[in-house]
PDB file of N, CA and C in Angstrom:
ATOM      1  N   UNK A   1     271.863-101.592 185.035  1.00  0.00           N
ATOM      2  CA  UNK A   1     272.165-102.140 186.331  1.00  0.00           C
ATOM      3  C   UNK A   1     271.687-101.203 187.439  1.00  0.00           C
ATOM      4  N   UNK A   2     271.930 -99.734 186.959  1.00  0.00           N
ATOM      5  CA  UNK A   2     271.434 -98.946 188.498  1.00  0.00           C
ATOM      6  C   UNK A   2     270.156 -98.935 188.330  1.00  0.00           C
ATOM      7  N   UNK A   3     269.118 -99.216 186.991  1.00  0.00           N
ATOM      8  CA  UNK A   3     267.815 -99.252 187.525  1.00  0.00           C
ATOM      9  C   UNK A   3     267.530-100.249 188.207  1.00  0.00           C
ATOM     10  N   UNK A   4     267.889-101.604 187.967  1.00  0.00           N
ATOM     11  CA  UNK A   4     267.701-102.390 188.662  1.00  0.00           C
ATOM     12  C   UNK A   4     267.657-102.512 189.927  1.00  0.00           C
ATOM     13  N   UNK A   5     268.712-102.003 190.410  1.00  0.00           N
ATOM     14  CA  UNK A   5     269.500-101.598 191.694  1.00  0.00           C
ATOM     15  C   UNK A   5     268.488-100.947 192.572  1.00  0.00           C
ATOM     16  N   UNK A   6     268.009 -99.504 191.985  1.00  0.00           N
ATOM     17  CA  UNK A   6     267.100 -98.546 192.570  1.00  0.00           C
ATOM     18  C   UNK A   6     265.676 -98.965 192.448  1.00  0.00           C
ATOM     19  N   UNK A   7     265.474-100.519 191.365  1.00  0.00           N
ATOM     20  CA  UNK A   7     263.973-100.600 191.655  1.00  0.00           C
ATOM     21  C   UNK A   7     263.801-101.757 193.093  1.00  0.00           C
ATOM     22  N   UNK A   8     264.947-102.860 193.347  1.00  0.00           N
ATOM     23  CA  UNK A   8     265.639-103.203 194.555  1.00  0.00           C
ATOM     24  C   UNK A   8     265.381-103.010 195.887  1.00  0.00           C
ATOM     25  N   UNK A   9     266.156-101.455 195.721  1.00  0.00           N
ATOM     26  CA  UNK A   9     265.716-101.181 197.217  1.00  0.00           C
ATOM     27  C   UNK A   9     264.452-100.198 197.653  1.00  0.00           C
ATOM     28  N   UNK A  10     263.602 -99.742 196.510  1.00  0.00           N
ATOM     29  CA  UNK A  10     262.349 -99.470 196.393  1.00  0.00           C
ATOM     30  C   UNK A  10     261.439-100.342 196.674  1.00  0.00           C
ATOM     31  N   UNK A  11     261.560-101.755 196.089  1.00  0.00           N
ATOM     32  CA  UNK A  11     261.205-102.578 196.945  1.00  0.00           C
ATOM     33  C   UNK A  11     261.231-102.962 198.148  1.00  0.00           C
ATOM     34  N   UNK A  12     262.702-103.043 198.489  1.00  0.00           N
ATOM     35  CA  UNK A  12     262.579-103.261 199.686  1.00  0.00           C
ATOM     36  C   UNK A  12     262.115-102.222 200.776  1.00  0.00           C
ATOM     37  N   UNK A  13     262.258-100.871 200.654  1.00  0.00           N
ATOM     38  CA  UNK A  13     261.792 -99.762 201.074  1.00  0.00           C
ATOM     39  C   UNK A  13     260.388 -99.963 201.122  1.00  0.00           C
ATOM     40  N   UNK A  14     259.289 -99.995 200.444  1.00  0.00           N
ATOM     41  CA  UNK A  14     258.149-100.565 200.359  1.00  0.00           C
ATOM     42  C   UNK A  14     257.879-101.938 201.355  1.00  0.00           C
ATOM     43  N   UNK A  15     258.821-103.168 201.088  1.00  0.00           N
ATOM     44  CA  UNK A  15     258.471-103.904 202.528  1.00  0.00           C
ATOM     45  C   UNK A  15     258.750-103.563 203.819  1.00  0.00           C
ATOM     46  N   UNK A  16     259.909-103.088 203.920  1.00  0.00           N
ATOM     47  CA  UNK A  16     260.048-102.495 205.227  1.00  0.00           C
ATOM     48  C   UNK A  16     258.872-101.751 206.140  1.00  0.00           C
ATOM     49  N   UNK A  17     258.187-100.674 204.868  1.00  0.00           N
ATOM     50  CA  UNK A  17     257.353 -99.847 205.322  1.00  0.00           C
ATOM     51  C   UNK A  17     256.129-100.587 205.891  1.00  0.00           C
ATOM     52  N   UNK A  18     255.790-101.779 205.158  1.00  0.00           N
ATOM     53  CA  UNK A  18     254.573-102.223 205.620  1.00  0.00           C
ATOM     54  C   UNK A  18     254.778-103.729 206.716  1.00  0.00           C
ATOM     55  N   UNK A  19     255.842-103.715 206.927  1.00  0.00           N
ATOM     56  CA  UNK A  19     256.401-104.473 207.919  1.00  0.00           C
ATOM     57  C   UNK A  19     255.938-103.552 209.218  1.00  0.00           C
ATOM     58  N   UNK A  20     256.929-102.079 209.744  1.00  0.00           N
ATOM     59  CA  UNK A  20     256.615-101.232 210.430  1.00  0.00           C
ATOM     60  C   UNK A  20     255.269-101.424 210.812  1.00  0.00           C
ATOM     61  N   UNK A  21     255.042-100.596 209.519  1.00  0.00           N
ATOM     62  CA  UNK A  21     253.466-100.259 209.652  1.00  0.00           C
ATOM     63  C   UNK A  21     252.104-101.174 210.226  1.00  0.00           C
ATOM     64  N   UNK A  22     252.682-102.481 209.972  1.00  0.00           N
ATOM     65  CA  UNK A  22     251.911-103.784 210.787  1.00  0.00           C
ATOM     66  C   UNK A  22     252.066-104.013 212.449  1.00  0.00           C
ATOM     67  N   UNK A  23     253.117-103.776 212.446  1.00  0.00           N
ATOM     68  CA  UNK A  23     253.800-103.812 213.825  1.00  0.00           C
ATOM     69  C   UNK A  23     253.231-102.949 215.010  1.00  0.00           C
ATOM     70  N   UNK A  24     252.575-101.671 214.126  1.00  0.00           N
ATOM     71  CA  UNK A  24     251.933-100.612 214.977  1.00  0.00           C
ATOM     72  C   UNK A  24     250.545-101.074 215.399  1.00  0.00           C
ATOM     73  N   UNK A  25     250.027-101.793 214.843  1.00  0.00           N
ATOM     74  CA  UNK A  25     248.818-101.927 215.071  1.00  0.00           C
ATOM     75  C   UNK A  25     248.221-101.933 216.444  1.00  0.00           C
ATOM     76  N   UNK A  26     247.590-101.658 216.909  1.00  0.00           N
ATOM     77  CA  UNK A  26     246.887-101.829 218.413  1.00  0.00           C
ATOM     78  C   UNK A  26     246.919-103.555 218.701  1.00  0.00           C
ATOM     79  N   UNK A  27     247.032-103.492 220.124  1.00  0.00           N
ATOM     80  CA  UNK A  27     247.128-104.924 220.882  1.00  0.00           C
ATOM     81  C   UNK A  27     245.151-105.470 220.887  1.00  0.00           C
ATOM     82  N   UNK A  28     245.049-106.664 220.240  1.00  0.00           N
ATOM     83  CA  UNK A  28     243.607-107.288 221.414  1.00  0.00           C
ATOM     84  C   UNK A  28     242.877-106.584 222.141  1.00  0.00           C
ATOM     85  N   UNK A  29     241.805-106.354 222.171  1.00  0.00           N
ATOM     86  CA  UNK A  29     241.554-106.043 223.424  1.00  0.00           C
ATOM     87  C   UNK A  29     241.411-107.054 224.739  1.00  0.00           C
ATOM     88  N   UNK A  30     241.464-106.892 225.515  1.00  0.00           N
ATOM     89  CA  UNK A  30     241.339-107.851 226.795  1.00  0.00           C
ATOM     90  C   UNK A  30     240.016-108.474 226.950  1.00  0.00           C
ATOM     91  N   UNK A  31     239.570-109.283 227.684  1.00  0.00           N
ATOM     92  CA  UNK A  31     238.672-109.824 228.125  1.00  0.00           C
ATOM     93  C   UNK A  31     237.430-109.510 228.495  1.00  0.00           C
ATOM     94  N   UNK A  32     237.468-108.208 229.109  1.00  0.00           N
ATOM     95  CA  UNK A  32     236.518-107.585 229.655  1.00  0.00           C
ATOM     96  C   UNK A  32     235.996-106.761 228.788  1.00  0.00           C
ATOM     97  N   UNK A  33     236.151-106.157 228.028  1.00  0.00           N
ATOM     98  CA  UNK A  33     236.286-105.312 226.884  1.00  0.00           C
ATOM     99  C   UNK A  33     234.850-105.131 226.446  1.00  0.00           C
ATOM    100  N   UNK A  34     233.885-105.886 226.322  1.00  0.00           N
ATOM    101  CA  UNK A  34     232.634-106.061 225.924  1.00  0.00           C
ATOM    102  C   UNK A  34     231.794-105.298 226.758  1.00  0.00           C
ATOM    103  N   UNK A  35     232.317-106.333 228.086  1.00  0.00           N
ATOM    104  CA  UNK A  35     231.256-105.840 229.225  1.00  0.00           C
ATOM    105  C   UNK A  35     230.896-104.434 229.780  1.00  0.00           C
ATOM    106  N   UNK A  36     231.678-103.247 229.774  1.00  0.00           N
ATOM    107  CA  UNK A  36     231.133-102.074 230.042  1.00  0.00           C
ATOM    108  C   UNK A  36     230.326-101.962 229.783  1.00  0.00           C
ATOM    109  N   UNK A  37     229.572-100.740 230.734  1.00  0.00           N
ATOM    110  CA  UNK A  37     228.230-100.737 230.896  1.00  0.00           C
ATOM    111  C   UNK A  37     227.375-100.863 231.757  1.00  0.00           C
ATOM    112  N   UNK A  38     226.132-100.348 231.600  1.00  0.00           N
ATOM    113  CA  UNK A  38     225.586-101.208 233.046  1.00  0.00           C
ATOM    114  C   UNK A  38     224.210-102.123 232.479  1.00  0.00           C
ATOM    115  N   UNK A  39     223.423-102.654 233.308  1.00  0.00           N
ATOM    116  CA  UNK A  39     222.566-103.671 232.926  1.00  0.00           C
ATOM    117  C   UNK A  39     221.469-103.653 234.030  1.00  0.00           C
ATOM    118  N   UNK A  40     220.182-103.913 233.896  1.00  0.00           N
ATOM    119  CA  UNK A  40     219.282-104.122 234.847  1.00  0.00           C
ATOM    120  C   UNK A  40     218.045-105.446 234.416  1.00  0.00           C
ATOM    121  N   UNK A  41     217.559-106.302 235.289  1.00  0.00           N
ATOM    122  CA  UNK A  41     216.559-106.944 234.438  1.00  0.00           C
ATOM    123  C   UNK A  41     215.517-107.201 235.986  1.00  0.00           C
ATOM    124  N   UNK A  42     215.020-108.160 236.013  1.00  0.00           N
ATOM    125  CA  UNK A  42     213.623-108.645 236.853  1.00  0.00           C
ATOM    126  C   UNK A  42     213.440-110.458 237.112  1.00  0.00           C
ATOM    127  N   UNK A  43     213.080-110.565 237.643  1.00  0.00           N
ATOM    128  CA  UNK A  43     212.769-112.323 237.604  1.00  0.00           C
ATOM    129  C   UNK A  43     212.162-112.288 239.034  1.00  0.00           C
ATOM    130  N   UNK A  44     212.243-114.330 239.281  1.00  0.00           N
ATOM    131  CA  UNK A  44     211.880-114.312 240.979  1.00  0.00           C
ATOM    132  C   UNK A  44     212.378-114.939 241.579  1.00  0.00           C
ATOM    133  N   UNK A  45     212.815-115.364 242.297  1.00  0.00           N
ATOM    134  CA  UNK A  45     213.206-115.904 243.855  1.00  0.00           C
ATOM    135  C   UNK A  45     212.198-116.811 244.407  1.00  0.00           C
ATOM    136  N   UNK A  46     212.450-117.983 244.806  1.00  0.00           N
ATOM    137  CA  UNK A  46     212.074-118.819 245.609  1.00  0.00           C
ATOM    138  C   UNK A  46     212.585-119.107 246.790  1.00  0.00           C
ATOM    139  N   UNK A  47     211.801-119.124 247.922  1.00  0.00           N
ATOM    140  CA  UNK A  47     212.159-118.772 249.284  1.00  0.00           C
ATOM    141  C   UNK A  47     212.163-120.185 249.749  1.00  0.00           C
ATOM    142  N   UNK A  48     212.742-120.365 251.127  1.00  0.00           N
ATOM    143  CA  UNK A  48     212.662-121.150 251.866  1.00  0.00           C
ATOM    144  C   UNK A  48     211.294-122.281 251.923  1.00  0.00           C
ATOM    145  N   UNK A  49     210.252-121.060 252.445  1.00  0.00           N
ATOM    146  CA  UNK A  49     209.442-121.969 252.774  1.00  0.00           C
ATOM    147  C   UNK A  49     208.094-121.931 251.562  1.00  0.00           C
ATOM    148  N   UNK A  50     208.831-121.893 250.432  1.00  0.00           N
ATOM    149  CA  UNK A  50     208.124-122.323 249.475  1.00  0.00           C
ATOM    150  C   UNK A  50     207.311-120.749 248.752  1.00  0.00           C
ATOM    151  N   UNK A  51     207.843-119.892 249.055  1.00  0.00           N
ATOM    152  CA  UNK A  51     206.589-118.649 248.495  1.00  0.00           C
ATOM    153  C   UNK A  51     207.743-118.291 247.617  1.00  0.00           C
ATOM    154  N   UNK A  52     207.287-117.054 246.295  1.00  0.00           N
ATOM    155  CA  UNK A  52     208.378-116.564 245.805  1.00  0.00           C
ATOM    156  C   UNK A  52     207.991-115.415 245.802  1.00  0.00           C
ATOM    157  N   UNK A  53     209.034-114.530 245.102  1.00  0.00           N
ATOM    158  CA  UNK A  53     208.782-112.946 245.225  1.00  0.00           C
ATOM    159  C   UNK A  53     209.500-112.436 244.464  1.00  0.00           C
ATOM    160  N   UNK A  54     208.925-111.432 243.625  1.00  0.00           N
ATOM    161  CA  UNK A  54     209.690-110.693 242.538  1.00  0.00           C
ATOM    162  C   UNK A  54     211.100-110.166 242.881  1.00  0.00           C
ATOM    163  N   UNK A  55     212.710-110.144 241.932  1.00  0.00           N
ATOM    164  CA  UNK A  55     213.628-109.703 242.743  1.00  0.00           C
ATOM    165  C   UNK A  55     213.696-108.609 241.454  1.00  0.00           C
ATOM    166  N   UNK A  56     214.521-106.874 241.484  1.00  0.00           N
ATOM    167  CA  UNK A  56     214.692-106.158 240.494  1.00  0.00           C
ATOM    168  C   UNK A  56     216.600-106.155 241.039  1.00  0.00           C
ATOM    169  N   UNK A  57     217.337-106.484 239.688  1.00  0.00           N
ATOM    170  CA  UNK A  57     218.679-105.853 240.153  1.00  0.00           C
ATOM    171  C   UNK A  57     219.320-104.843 238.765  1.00  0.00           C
ATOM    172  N   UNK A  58     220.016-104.118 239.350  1.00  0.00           N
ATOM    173  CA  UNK A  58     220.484-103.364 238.191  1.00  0.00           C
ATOM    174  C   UNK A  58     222.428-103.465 238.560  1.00  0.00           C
ATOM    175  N   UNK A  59     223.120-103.717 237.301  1.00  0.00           N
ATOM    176  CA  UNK A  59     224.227-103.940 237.646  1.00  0.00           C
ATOM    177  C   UNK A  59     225.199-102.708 237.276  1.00  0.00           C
ATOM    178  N   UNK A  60     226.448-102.540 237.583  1.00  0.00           N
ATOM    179  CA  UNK A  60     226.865-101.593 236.862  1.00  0.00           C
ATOM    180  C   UNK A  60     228.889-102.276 236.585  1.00  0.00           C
ATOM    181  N   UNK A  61     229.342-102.438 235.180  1.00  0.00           N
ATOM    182  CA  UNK A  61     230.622-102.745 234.866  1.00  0.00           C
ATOM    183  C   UNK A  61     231.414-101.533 234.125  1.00  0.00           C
ATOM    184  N   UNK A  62     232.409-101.434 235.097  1.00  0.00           N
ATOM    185  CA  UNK A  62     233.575-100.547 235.032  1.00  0.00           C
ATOM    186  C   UNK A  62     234.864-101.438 234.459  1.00  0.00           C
ATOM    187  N   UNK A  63     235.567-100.734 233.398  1.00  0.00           N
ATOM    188  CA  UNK A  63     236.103-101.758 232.413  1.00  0.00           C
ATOM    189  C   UNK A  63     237.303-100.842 232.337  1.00  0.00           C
ATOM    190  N   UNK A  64     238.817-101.455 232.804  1.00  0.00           N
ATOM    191  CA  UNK A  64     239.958-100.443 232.222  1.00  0.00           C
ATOM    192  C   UNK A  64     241.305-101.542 232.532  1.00  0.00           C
ATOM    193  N   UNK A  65     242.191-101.087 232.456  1.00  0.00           N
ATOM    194  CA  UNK A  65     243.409-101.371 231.924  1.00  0.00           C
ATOM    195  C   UNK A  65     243.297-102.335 230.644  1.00  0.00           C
ATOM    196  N   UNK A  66     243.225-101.586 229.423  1.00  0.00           N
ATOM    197  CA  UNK A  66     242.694-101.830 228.223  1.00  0.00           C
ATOM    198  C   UNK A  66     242.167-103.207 228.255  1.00  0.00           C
ATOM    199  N   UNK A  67     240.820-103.606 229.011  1.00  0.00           N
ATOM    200  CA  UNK A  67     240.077-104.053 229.069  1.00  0.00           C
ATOM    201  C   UNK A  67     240.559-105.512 229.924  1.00  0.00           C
ATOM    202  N   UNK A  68     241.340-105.713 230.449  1.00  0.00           N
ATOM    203  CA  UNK A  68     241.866-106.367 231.904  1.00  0.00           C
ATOM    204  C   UNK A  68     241.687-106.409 233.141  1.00  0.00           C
ATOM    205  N   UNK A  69     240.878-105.580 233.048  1.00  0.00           N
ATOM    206  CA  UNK A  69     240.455-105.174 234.895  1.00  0.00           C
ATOM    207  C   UNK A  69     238.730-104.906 234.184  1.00  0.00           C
ATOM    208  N   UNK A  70     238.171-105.368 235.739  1.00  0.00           N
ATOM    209  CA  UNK A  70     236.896-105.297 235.754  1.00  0.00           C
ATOM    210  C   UNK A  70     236.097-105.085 237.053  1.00  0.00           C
ATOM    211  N   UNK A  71     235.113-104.095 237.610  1.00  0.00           N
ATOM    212  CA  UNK A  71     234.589-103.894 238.469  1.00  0.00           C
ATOM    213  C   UNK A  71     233.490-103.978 238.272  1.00  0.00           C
ATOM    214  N   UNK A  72     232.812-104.574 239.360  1.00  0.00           N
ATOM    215  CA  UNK A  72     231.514-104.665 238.906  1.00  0.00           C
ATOM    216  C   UNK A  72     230.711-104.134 240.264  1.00  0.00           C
ATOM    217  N   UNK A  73     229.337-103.109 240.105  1.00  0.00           N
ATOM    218  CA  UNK A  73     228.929-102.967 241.241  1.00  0.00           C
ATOM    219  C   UNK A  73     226.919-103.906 241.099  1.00  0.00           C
ATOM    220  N   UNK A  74     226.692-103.859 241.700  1.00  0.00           N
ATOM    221  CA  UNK A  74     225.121-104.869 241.783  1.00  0.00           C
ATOM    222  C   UNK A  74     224.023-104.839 243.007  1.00  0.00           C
ATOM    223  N   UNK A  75     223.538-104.511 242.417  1.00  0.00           N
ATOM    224  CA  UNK A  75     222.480-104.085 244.084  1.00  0.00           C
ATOM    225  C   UNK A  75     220.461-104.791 243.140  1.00  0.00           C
ATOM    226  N   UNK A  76     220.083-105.798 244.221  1.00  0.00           N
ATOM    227  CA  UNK A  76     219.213-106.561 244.065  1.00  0.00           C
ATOM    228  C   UNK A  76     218.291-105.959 244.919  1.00  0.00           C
ATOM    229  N   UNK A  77     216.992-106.092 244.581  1.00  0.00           N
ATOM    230  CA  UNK A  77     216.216-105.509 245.712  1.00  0.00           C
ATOM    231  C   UNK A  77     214.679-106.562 245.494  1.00  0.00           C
ATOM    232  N   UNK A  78     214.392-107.226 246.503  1.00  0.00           N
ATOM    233  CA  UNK A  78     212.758-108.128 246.342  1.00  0.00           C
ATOM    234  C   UNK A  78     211.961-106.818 247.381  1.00  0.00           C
ATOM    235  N   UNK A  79     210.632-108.132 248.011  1.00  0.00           N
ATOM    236  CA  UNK A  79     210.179-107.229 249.059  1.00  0.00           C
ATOM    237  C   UNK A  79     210.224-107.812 249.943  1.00  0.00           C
ATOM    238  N   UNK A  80     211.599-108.623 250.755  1.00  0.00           N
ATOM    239  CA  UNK A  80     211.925-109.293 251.849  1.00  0.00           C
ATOM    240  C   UNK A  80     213.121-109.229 251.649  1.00  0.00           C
ATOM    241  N   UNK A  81     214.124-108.631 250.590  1.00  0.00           N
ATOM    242  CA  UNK A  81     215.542-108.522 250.845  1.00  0.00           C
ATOM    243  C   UNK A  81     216.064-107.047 250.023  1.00  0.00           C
ATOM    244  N   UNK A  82     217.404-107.362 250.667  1.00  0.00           N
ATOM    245  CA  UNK A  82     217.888-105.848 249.380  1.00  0.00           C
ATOM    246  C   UNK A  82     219.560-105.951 249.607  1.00  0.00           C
ATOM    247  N   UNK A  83     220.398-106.132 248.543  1.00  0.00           N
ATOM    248  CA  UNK A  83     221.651-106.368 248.850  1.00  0.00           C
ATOM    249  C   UNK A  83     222.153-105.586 247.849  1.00  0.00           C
ATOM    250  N   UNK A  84     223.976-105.402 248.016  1.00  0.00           N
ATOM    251  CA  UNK A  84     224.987-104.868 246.907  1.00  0.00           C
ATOM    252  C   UNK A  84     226.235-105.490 246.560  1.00  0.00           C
ATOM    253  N   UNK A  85     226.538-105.820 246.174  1.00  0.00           N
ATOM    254  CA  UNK A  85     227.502-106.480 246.049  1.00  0.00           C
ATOM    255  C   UNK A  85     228.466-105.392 245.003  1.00  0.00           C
TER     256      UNK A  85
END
């Protein structure tokens, strides 16, 4: 009977542990989580009155409260404009 007993709560000692032990695991990451980093590419723009013109932008993503928050900075530049956002 007491082996029984002691193989019991060895068992259960054993689930408990990996109960815990699941529980710890790290949360998801958030949404943003990927995006860090920064990025740059090229293309063109079509203007008003019909001409186009090469635009270059390079971006930059700032990624934190474990991946919930997101900043992003961006600056475009042709050869008739230049912005940041």
């Amino acid at each position: 009977m007491t082996g029984c007993l002691s193989r019991r709560l060895w068992l259960f000692g054993a689930f408990a542990a990996l109960v815990f032990a699941s529980a710890t695991t790290p949360a998801l990451a958030g949404p943003f989580s990927g995006l860090a980093g920064s990025w740059s590419g090229s293309g063109h723009i079509s203007l008003s009155d019909g001409s186009r013109e090469r635009i270059r932008c390079r971006a930059h993503y700032s990624v934190g409260a474990g991946g919930t928050m997101l900043q992003q900075s961006l600056r475009c530049a042709s050869d008739s404009y230049n912005f940041e956002l």
